[in-house]
N, C-alpha and C. Protein backbone atom coordinates (compact mmCIF):
# COMPACT_ATOMS: atom_id res chain seq x y z
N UNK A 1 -0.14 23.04 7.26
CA UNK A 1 -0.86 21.79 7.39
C UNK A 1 -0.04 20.66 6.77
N UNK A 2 0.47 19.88 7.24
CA UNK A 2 0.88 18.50 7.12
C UNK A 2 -0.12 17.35 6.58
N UNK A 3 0.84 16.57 5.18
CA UNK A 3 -0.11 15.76 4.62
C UNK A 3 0.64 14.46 5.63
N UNK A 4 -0.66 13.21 5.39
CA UNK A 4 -0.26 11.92 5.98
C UNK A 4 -0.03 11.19 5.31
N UNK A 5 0.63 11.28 3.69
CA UNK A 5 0.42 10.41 3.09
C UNK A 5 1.03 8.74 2.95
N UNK A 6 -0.31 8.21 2.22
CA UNK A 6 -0.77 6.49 1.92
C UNK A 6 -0.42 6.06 0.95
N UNK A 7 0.33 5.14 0.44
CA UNK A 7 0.26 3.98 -0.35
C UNK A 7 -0.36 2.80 -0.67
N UNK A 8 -1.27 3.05 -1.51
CA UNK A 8 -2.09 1.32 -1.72
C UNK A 8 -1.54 1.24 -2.59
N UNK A 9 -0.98 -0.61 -1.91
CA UNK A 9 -0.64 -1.39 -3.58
C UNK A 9 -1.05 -2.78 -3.31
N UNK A 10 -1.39 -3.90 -3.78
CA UNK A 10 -0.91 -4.96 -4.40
C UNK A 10 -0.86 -5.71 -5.53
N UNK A 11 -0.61 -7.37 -5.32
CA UNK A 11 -0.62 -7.86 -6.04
C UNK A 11 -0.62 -9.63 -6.09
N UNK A 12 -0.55 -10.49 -6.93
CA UNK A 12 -1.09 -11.67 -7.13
C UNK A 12 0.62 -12.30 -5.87
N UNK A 13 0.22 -12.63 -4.35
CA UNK A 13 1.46 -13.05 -3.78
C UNK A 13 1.89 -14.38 -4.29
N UNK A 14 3.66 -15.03 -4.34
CA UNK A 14 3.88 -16.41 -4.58
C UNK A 14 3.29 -17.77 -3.42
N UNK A 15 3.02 -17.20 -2.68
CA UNK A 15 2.88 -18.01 -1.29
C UNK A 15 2.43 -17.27 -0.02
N UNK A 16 1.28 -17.93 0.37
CA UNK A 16 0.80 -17.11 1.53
C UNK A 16 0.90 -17.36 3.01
N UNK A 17 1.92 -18.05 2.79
CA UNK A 17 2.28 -18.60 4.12
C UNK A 17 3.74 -17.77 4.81
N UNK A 18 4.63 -17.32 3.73
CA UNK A 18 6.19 -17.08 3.80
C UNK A 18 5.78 -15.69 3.87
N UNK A 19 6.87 -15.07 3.64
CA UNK A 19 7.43 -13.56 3.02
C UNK A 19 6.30 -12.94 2.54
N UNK A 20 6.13 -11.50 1.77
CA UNK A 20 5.72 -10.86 0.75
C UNK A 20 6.03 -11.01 -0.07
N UNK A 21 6.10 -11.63 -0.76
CA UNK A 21 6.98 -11.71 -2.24
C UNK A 21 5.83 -11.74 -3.85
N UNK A 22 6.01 -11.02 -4.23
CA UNK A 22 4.54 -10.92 -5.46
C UNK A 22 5.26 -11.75 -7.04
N UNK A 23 4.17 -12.45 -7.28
CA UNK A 23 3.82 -13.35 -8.20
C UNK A 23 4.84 -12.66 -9.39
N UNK A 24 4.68 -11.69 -9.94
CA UNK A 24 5.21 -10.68 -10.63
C UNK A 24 4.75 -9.21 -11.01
N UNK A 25 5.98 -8.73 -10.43
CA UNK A 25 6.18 -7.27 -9.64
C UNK A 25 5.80 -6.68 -11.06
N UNK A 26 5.99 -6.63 -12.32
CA UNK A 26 5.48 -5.74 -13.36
C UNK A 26 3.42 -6.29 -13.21
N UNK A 27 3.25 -6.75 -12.96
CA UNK A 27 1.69 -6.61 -12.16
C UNK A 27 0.67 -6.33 -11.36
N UNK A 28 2.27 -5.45 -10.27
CA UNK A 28 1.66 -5.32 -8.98
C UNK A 28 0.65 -4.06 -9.60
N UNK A 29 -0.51 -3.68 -8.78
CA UNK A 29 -1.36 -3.11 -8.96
C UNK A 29 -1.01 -1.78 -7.87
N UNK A 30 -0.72 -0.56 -8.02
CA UNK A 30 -0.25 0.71 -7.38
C UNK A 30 -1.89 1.75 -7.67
N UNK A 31 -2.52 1.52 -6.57
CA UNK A 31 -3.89 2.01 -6.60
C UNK A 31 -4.01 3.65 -6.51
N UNK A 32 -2.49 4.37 -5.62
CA UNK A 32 -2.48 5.46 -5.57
C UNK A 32 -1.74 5.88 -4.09
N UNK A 33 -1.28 7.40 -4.53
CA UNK A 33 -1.50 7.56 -3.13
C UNK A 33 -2.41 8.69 -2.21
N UNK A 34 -2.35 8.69 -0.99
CA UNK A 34 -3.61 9.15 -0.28
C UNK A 34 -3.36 10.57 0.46
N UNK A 35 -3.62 11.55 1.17
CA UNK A 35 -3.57 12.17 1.43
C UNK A 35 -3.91 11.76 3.24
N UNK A 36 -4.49 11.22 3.67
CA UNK A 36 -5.04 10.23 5.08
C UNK A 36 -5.02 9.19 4.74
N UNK A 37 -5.36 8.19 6.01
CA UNK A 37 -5.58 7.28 6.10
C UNK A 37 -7.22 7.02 5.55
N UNK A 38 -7.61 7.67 5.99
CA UNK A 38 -9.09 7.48 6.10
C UNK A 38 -9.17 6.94 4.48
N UNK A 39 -8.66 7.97 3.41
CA UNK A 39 -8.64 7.76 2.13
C UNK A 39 -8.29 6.96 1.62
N UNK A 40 -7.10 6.55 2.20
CA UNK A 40 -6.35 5.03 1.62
C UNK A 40 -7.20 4.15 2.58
N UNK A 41 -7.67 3.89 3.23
CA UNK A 41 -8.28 2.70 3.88
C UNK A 41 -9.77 2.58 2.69
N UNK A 42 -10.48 3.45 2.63
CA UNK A 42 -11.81 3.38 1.27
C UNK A 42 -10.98 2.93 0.21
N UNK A 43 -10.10 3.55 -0.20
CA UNK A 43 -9.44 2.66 -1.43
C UNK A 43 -9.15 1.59 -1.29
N UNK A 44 -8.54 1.02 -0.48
CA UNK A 44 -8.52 -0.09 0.31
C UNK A 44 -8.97 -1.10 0.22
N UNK A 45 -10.10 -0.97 0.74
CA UNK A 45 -11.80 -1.34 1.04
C UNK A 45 -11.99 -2.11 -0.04
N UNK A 46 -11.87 -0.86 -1.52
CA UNK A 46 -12.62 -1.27 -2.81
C UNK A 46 -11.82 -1.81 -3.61
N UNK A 47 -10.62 -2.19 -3.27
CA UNK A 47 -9.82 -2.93 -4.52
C UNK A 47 -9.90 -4.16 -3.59
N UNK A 48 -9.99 -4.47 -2.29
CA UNK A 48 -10.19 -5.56 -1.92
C UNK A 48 -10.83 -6.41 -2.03
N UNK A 49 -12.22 -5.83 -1.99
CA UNK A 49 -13.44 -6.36 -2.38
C UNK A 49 -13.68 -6.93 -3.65
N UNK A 50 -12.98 -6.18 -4.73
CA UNK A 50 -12.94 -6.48 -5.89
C UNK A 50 -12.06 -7.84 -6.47
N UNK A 51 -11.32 -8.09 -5.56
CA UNK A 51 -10.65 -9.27 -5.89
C UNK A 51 -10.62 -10.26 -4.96
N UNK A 52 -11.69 -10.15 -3.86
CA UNK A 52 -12.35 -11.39 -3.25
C UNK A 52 -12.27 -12.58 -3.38
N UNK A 53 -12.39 -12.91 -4.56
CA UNK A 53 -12.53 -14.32 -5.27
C UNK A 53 -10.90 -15.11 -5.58
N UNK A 54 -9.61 -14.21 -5.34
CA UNK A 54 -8.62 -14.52 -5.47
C UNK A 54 -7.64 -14.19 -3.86
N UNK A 55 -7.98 -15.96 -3.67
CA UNK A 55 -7.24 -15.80 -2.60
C UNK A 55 -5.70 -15.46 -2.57
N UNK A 56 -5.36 -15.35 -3.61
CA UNK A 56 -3.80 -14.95 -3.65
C UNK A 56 -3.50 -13.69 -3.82
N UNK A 57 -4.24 -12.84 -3.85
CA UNK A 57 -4.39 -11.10 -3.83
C UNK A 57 -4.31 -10.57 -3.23
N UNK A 58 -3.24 -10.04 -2.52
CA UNK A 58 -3.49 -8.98 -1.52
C UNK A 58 -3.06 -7.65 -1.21
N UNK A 59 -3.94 -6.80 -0.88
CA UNK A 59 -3.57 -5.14 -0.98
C UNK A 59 -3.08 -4.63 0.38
N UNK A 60 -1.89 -3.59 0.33
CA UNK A 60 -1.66 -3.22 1.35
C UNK A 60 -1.65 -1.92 1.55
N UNK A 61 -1.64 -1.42 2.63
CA UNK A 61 -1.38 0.20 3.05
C UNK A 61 -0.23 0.40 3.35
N UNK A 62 0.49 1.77 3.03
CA UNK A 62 2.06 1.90 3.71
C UNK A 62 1.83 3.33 3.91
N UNK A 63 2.14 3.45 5.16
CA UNK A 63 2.31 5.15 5.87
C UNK A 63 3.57 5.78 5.01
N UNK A 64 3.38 6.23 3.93
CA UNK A 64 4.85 7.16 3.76
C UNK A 64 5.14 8.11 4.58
N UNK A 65 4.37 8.89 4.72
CA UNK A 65 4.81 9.58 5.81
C UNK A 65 5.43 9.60 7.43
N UNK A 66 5.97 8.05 7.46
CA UNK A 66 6.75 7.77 8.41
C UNK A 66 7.73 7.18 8.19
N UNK A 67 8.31 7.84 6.13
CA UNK A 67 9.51 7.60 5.64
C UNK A 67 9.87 9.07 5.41
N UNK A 68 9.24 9.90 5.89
CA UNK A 68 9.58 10.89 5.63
C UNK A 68 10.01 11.88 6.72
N UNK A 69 10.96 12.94 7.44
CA UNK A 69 11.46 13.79 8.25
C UNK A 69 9.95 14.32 8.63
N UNK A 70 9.15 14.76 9.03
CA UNK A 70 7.95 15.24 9.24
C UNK A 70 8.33 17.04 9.85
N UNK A 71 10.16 17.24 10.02
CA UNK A 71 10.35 18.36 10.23
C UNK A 71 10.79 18.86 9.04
N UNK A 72 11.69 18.25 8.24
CA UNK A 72 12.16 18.80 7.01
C UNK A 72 11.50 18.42 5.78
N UNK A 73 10.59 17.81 5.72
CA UNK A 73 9.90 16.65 4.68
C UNK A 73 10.95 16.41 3.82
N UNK A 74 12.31 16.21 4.40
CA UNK A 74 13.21 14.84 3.25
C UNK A 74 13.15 13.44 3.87
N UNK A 75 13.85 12.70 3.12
CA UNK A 75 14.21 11.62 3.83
C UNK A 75 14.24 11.53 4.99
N UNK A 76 13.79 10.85 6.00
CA UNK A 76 14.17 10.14 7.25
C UNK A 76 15.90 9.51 7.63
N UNK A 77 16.51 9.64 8.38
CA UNK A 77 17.63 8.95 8.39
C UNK A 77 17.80 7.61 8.94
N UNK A 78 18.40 6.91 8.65
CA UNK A 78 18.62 5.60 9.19
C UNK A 78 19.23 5.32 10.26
């Protein structure tokens, strides 16, 4: 059985118009990672919600598992 794993992270961005670029990276907030999507999307959900009130906050999802060989589980090649 093959995991899918998720990355939630964010953090306070410099500008929400440009790039990704975070306010400062020793702040970013690393919520975990997931085993599905399904899991990282509820986590998701609830750190989002939680910082509602700051429009400069924002959390993202990242598929690791489409940094990863899914035949050898190493690295992917470039």
């Amino acid at each position: 059985m093959s995991q899918h794993l998720h990355l939630v992270f964010g953090g306070e961005l410099k500008d929400l118009s440009g790039a990704i670029v975070f306010e400062d990276l020793g702040r970013v907030d690393l919520v975990g990672v997931f085993a599905s999507y399904e899991a990282a999307l509820a986590a998701w959900r609830g750190v989002s919600q939680r910082a509602v009130d700051n429009a400069e906050m924002r959390y993202f999802i990242v598929p690791l598992h489409k940094l990863l060989d899914p035949k050898t589980g190493h690295e992917a090649r470039a």
